[in-house]
Structures are given as structure tokens and as C-alpha cells.
N, C-alpha and C. Protein backbone atom coordinates (compact mmCIF):
# COMPACT_ATOMS: atom_id res chain seq x y z
N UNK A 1 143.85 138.93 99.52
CA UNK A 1 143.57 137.67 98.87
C UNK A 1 142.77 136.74 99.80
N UNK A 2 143.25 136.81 101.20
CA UNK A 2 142.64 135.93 102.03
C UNK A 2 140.99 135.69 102.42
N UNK A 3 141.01 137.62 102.31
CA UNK A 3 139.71 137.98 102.68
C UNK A 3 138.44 137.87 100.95
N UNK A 4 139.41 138.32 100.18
CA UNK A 4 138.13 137.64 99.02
C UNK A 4 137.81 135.87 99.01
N UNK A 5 139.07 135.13 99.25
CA UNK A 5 138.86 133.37 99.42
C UNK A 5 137.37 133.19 100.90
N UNK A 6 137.37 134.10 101.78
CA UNK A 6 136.37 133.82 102.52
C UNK A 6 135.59 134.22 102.21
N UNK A 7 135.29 135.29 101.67
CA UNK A 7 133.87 135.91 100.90
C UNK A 7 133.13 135.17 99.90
N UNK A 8 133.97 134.69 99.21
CA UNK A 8 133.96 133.70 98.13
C UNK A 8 133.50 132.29 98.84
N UNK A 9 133.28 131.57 100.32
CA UNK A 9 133.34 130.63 100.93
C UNK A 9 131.95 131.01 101.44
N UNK A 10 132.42 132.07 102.32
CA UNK A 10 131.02 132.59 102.67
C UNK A 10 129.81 132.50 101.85
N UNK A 11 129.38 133.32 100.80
CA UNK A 11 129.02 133.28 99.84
C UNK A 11 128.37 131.83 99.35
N UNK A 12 129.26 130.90 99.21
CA UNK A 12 128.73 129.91 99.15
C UNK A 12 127.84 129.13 99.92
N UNK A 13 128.77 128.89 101.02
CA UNK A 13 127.70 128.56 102.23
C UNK A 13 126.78 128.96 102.25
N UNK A 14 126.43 130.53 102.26
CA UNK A 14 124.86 131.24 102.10
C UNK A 14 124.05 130.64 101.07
N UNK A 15 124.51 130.51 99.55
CA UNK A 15 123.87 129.60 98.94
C UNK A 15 123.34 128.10 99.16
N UNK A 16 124.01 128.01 99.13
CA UNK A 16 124.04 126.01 99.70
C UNK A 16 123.04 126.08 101.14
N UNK A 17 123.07 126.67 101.95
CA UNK A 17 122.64 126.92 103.16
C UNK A 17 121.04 127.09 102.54
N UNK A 18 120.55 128.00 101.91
CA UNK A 18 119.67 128.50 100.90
C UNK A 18 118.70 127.73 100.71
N UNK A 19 119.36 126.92 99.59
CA UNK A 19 119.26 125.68 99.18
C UNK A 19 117.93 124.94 99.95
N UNK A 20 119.11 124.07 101.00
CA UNK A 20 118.58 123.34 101.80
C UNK A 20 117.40 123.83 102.66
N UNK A 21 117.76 124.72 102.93
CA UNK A 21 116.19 125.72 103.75
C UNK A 21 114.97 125.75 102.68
N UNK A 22 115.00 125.99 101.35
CA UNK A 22 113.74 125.58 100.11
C UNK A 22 113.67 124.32 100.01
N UNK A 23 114.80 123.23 100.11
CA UNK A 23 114.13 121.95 100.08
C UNK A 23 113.44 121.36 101.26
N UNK A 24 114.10 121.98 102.53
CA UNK A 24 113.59 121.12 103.56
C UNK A 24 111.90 122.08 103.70
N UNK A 25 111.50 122.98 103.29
CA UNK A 25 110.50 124.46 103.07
C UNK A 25 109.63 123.16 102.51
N UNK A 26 109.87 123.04 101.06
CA UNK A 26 109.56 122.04 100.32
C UNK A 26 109.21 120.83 100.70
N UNK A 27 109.81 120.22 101.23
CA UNK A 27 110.01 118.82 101.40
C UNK A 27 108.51 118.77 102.62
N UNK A 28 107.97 119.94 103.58
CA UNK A 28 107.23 119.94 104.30
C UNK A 28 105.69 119.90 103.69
N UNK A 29 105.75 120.49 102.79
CA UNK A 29 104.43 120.63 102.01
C UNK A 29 104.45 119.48 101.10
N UNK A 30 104.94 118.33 100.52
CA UNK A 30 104.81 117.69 99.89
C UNK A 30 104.31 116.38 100.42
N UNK A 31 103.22 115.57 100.39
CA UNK A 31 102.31 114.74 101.23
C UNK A 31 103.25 113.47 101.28
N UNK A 32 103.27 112.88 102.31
CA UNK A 32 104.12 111.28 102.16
C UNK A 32 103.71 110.33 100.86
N UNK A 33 102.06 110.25 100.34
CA UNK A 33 101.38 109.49 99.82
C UNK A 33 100.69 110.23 98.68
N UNK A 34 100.54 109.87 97.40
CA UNK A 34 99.75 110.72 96.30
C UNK A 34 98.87 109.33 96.03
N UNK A 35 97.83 109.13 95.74
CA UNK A 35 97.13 107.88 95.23
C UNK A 35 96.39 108.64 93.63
N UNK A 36 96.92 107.92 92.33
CA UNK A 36 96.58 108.04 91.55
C UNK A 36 95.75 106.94 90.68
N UNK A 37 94.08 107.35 90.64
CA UNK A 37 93.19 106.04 90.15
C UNK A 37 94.03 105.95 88.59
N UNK A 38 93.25 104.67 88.56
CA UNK A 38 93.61 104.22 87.15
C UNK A 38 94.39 105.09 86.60
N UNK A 39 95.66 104.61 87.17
CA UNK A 39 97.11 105.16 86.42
C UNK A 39 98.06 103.78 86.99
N UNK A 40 98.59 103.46 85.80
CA UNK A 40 99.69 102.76 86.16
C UNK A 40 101.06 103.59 86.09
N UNK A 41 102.33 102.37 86.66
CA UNK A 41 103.43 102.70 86.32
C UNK A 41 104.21 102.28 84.80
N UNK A 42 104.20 103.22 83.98
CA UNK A 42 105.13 102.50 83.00
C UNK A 42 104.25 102.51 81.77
N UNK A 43 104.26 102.40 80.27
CA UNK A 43 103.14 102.99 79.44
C UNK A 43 102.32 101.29 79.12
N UNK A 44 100.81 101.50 79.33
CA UNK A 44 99.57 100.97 79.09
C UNK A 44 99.70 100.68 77.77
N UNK A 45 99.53 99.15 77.44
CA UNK A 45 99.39 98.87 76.50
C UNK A 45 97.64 98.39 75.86
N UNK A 46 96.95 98.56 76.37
CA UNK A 46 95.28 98.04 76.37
C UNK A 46 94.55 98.49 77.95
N UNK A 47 93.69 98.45 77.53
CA UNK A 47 92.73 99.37 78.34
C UNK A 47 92.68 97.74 79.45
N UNK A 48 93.16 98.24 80.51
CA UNK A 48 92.96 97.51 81.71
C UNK A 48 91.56 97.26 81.88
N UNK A 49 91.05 97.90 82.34
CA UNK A 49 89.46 97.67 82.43
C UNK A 49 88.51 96.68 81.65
N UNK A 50 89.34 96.20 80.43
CA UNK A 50 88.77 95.55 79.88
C UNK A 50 89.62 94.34 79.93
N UNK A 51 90.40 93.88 80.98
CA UNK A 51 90.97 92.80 81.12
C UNK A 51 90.73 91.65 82.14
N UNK A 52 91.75 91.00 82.32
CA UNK A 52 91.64 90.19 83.30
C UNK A 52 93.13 89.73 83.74
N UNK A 53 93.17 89.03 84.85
CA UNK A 53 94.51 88.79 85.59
C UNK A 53 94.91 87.48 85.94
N UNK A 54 95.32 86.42 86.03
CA UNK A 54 95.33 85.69 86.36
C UNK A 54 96.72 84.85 87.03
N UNK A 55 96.16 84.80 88.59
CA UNK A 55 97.41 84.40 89.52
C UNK A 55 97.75 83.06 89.84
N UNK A 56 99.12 83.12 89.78
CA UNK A 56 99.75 81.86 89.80
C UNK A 56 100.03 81.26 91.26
N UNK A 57 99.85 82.36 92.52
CA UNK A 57 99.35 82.18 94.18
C UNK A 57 98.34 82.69 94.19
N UNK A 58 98.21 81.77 95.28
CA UNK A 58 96.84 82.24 96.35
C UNK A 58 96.68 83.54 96.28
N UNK A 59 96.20 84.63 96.72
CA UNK A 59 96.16 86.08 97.08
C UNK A 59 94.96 85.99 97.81
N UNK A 60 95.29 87.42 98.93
CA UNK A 60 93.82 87.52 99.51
C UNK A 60 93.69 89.10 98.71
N UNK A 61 92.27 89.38 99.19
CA UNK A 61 91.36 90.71 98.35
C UNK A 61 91.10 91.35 99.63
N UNK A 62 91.66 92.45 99.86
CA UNK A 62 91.21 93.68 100.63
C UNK A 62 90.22 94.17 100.43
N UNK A 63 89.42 95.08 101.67
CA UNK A 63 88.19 95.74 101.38
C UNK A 63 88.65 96.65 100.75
N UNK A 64 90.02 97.50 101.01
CA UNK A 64 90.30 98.98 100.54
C UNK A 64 91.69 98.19 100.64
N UNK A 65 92.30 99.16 99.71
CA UNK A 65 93.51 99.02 98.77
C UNK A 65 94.71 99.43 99.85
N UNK A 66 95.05 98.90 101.23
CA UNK A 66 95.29 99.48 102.33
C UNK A 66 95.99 97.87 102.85
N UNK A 67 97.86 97.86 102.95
CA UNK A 67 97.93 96.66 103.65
C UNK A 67 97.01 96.22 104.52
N UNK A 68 96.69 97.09 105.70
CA UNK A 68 96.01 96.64 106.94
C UNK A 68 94.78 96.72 106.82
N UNK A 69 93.92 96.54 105.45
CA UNK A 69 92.43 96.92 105.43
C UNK A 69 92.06 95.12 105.79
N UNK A 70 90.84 94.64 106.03
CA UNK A 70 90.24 93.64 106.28
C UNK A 70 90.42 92.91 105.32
N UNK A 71 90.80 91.17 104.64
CA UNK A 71 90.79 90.29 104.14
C UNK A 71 89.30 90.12 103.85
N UNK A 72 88.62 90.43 102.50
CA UNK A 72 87.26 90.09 102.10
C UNK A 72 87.03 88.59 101.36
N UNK A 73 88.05 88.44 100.68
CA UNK A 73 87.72 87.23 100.16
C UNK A 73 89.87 86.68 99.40
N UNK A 74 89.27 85.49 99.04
CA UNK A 74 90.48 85.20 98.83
C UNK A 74 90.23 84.56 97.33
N UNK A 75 91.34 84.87 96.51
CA UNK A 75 91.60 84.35 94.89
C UNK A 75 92.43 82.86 94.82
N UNK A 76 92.04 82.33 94.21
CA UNK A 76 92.67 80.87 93.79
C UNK A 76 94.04 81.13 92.50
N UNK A 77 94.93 80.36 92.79
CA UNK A 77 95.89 79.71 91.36
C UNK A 77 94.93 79.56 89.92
N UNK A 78 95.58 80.51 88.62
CA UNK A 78 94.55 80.29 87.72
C UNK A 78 93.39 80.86 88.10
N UNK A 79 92.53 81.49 88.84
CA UNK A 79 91.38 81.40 88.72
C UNK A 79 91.48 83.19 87.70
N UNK A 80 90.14 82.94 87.09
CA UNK A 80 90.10 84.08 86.18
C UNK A 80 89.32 85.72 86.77
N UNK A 81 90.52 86.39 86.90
CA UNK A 81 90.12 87.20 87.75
C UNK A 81 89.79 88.92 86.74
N UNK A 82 88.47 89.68 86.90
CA UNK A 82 88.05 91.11 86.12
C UNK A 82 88.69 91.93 86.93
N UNK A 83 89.48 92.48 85.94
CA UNK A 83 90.14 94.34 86.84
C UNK A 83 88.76 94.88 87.02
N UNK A 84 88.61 95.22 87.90
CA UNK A 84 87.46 96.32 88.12
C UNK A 84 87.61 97.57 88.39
N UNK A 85 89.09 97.73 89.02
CA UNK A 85 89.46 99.19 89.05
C UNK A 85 91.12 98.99 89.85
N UNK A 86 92.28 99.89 89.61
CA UNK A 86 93.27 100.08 89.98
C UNK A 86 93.80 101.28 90.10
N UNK A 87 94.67 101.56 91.36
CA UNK A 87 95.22 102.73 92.11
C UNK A 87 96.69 102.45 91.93
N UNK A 88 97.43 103.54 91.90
CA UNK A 88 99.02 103.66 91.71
C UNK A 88 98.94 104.80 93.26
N UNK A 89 99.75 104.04 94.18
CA UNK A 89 100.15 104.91 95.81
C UNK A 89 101.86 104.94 95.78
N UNK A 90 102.03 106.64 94.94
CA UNK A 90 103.32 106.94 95.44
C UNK A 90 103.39 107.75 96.44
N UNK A 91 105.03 108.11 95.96
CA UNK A 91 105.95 108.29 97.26
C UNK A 91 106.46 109.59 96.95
N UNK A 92 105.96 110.75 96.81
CA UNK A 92 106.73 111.90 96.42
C UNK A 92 108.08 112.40 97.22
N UNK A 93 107.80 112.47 98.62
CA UNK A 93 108.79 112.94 98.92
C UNK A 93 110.20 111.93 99.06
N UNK A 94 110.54 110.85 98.31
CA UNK A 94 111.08 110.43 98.17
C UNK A 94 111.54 110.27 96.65
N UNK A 95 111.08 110.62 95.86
CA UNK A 95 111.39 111.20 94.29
C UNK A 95 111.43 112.53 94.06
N UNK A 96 111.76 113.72 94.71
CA UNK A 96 112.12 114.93 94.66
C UNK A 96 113.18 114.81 93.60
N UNK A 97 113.25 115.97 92.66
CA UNK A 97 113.86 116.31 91.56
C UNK A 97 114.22 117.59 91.18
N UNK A 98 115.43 117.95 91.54
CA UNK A 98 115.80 119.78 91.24
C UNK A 98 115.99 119.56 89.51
N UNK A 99 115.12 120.47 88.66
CA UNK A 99 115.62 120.70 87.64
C UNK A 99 115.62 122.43 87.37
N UNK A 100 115.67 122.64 86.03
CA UNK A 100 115.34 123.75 85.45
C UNK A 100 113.97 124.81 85.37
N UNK A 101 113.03 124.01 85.60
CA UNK A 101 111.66 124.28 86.01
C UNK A 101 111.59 124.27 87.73
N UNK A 102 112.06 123.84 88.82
CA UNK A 102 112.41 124.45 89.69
C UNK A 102 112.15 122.55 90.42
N UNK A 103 111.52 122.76 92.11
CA UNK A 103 111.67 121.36 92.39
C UNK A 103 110.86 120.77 92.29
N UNK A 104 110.01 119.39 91.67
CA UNK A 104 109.04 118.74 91.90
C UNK A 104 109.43 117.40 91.99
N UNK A 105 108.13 116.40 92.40
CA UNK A 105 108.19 114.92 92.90
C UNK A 105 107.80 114.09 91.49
N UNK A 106 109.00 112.88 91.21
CA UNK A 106 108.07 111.98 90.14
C UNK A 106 107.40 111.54 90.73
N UNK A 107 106.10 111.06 90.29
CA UNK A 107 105.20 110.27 90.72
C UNK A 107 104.96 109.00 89.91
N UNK A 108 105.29 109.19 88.67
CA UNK A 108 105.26 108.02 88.00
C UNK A 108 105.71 107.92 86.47
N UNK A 109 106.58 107.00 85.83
CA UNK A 109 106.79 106.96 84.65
C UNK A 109 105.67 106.60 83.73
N UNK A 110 105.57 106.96 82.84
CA UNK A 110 104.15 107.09 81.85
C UNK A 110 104.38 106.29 80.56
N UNK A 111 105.68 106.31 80.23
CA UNK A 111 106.07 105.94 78.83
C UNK A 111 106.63 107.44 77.92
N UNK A 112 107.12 106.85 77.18
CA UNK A 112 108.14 107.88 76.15
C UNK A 112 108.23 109.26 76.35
N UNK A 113 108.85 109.16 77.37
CA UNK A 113 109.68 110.34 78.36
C UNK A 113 108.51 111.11 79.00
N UNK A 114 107.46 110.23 79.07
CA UNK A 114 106.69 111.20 79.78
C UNK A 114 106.21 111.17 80.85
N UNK A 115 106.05 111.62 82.38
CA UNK A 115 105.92 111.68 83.61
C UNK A 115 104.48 112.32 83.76
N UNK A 116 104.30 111.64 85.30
CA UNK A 116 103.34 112.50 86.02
C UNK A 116 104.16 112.65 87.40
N UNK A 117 103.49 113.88 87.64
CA UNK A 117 104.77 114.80 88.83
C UNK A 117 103.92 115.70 89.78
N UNK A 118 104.45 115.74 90.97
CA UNK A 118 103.81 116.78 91.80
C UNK A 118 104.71 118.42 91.48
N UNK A 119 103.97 119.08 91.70
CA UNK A 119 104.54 120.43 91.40
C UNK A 119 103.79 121.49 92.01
N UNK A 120 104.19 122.28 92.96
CA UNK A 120 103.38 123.36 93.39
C UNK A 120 102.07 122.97 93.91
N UNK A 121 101.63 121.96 94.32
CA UNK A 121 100.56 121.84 94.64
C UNK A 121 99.83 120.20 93.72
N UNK A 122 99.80 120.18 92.85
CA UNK A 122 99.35 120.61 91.81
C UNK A 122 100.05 118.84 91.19
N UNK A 123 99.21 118.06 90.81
CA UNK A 123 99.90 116.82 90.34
C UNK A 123 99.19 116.91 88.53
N UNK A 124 100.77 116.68 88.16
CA UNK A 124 100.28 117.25 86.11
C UNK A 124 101.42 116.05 85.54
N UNK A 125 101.44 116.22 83.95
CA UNK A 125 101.71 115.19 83.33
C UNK A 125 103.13 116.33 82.64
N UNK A 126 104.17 115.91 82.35
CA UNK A 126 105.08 116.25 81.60
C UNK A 126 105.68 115.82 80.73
N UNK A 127 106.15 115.90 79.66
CA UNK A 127 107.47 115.34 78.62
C UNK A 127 109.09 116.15 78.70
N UNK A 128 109.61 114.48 79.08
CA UNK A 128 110.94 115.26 78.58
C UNK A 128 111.48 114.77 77.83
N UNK A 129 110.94 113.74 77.13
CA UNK A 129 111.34 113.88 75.92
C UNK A 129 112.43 112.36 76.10
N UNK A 130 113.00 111.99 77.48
CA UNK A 130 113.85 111.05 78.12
C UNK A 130 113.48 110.06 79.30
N UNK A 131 113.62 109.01 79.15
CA UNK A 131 113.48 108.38 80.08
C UNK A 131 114.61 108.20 81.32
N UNK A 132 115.60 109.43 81.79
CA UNK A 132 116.77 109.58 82.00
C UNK A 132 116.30 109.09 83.78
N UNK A 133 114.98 109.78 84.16
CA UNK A 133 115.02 109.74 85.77
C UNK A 133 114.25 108.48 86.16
N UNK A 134 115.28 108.05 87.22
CA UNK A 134 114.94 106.93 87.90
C UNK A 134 113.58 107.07 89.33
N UNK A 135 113.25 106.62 89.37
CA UNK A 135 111.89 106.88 90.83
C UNK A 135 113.00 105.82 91.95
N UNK A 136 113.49 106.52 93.00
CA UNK A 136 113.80 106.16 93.57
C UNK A 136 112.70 105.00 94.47
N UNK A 137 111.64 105.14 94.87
CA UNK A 137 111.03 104.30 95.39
C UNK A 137 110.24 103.99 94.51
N UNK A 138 109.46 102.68 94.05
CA UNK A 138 108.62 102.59 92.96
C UNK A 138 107.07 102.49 93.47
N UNK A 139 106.43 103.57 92.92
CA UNK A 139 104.97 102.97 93.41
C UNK A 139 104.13 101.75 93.58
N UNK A 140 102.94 101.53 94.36
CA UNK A 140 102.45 100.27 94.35
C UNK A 140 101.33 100.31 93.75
N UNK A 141 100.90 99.20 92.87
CA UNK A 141 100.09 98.84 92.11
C UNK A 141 99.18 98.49 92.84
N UNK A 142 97.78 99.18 93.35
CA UNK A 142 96.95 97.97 93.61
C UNK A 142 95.86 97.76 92.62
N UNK A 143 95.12 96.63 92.27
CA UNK A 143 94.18 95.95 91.61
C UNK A 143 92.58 95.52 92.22
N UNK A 144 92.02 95.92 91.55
CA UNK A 144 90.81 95.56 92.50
C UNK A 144 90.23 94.40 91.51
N UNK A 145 89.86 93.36 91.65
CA UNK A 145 89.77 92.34 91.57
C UNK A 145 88.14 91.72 91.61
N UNK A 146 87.13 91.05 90.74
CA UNK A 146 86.57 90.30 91.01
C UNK A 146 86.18 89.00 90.59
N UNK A 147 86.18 88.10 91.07
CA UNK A 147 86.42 86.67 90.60
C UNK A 147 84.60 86.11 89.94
N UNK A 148 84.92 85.08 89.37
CA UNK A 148 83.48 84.49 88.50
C UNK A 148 81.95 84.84 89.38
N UNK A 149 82.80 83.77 90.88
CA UNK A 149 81.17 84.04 91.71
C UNK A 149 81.30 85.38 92.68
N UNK A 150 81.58 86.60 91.79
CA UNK A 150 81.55 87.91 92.41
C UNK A 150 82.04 88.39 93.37
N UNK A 151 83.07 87.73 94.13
CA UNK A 151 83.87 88.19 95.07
C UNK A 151 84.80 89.31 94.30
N UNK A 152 84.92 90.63 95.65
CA UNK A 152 85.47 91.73 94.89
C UNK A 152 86.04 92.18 96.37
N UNK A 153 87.60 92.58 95.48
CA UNK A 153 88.48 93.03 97.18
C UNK A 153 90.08 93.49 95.82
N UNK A 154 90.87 93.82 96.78
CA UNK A 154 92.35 94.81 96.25
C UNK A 154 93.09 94.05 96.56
N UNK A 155 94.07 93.76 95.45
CA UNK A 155 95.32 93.34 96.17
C UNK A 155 96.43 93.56 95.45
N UNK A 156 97.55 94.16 96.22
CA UNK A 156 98.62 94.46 95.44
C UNK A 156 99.65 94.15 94.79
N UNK A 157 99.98 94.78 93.72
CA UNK A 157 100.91 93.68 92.74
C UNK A 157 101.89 93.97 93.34
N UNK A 158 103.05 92.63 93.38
CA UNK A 158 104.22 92.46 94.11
C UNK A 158 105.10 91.84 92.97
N UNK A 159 105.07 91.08 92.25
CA UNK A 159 105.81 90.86 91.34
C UNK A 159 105.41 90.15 89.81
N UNK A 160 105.66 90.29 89.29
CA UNK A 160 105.03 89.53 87.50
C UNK A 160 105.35 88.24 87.89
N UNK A 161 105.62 87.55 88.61
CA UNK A 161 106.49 86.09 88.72
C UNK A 161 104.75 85.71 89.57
N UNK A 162 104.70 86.72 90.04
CA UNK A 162 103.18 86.28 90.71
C UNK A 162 101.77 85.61 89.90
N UNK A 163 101.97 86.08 88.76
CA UNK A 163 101.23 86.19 87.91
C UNK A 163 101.12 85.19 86.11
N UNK A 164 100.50 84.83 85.66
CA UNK A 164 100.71 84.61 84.17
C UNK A 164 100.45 85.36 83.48
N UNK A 165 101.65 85.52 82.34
CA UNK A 165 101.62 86.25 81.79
C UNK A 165 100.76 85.92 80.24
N UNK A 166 100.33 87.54 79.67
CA UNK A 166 99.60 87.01 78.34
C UNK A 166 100.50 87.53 77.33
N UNK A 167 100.53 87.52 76.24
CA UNK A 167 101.27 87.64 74.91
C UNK A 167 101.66 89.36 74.43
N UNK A 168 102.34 90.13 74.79
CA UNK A 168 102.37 91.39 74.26
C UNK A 168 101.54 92.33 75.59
N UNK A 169 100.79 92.34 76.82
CA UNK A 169 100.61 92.78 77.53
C UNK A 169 100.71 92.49 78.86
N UNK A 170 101.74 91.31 79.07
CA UNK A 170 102.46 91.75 80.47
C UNK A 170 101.28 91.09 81.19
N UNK A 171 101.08 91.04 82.55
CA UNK A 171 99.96 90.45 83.34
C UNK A 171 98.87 90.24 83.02
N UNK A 172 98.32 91.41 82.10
CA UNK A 172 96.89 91.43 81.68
C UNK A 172 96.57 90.71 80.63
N UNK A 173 94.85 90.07 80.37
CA UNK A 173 94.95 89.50 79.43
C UNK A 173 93.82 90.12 78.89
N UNK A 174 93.65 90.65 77.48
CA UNK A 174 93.03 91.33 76.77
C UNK A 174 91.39 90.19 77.17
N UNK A 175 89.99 90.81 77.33
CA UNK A 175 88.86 90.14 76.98
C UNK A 175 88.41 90.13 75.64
N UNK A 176 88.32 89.47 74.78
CA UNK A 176 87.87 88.94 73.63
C UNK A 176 86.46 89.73 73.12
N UNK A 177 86.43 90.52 72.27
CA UNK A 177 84.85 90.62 71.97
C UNK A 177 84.20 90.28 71.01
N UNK A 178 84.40 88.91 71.27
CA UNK A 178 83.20 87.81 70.28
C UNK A 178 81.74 88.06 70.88
């Protein structure tokens, strides 16, 4: 009896042991940083590109979408600012996910259960149908930005409180095509 309870222990350990040797296998090949253009977090309600933003602080505009990139110009309170282009910089190896399909990284929630994920290499879009998984770290939004007299620089969204909001789309405000 004694000797099947250790086999049975053993056994496990070898598994579990297993395990951890494919995730940490894993965990080596999977990049700290994925940068996905024009993708947000969370489902798009109107084509960004055709919007505008408008901040309720100061902000400065990066050359490149990079805390430590150079300060190019700086945005005013209110002032009316054109998306010109936006990057989503996650965090894969910190959203690792064992399922049934084997292990991959969220990279970002999409809307109605549907993800984009690293997998094998390989960054793709999935449904599950649930919005069940949480992203442990949340990606960062950056915005590239240019104001009336053409100043153009990145800066990253930090909170909606930052911002005014427009009617049914959240930060952005739809451009009019009169």
C-alpha cells in the first residue's frame, strides 16, 4: 500500500514538475512587449481615425509612442485634438493562459468574447464566446495626436477622467460629415 501511495506521489510530481518545465520552456519564447497598431482594448465603437479627442490636462506629445521618447510638442485643456494613428503595447508574458487549446498570452479584449492572443508564435484573433478572462496587466493605449496648427506627437491614455467625454463613444468624438 505504501509503495503504490509513493508511486502515485511520484507520479505526480513528475507531472507537475512537467508542467512547469513547458511553462517556464514557454514563458522564454514569449516577448515581454507585443505592440498592436490600430487595435484597441475593449470593442470599437466608430472608426477612431475619424475622430477626435479632447483633453481636460495639459499633455505632452512624444516623438514615438515610448515613455522616454523626446517631448515634441505639448496639447492644451479643450484643445481639439485628430487621432492620427494609435498603438495598443501589451504584456504577454504576464497574461499567460493554460486552456484546452494548449498555452497562449491574452493580448487584448476585443468585445463579445472575442480576444486577440499570442500563440505559437503567431498573434491571431479568437472567440470564446465569454468574456470570463481577466488580462492581468492591462495594455497601454497610445494615441498619436495632432492639434489645429499641426503639431503631431503620442501620448498615452492614462485615464477617461483625463479626458471629455462624447455621447455613446467614450473619449472619442465622432467628426461630422457635413
Amino acid at each position: 500500500m505504501i509503495k503504490k501511495v509513493l508511486k502515485i506521489l511520484f507520479v505526480t510530481l513528475l507531472v507537475l514538475n512537467s508542467q512547469n518545465i513547458a511553462n517556464a520552456a514557454l514563458n522564454k519564447t514569449v516577448p515581454d512587449t507585443i505592440v498592436l497598431h490600430q487595435a484597441i482594448d475593449g470593442e470599437e465603437m466608430v472608426d477612431i481615425l475619424r475622430c477626435t479627442a479632447k483633453p481636460k490636462v495639459n499633455l505632452s506629445l512624444h516623438k514615438y509612442p515610448m515613455d522616454n521618447s523626446e517631448v515634441v510638442a505639448k496639447a492644451y485643456q479643450g484643445d481639439d485634438l485628430r487621432i492620427v494613428a494609435y498603438e495598443l503595447h501589451t504584456y504577454p508574458k504576464e497574461n499567460m493562459i493554460n486552456s484546452k487549446i494548449g498555452p497562449y498570452a491574452i493580448l487584448s479584449y476585443r468585445g463579445e468574447g472575442d480576444y486577440t492572443i499570442y500563440k505559437d508564435g503567431i498573434v491571431r484573433t479568437i472567440a470564446t464566446g465569454t468574456n470570463k478572462y481577466h488580462v492581468l496587466k492591462r495594455p497601454d493605449l497610445w494615441l498619436c495626436l495632432r492639434s489645429s496648427s499641426g503639431l503631431e506627437g503620442w501620448t498615452k491614455f492614462k485615464t477617461r477622467d483625463d479626458w471629455f467625454m462624447s455621447q455613446h463613444y467614450g473619449i472619442f468624438h465622432p467628426i461630422s460629415r457635413s
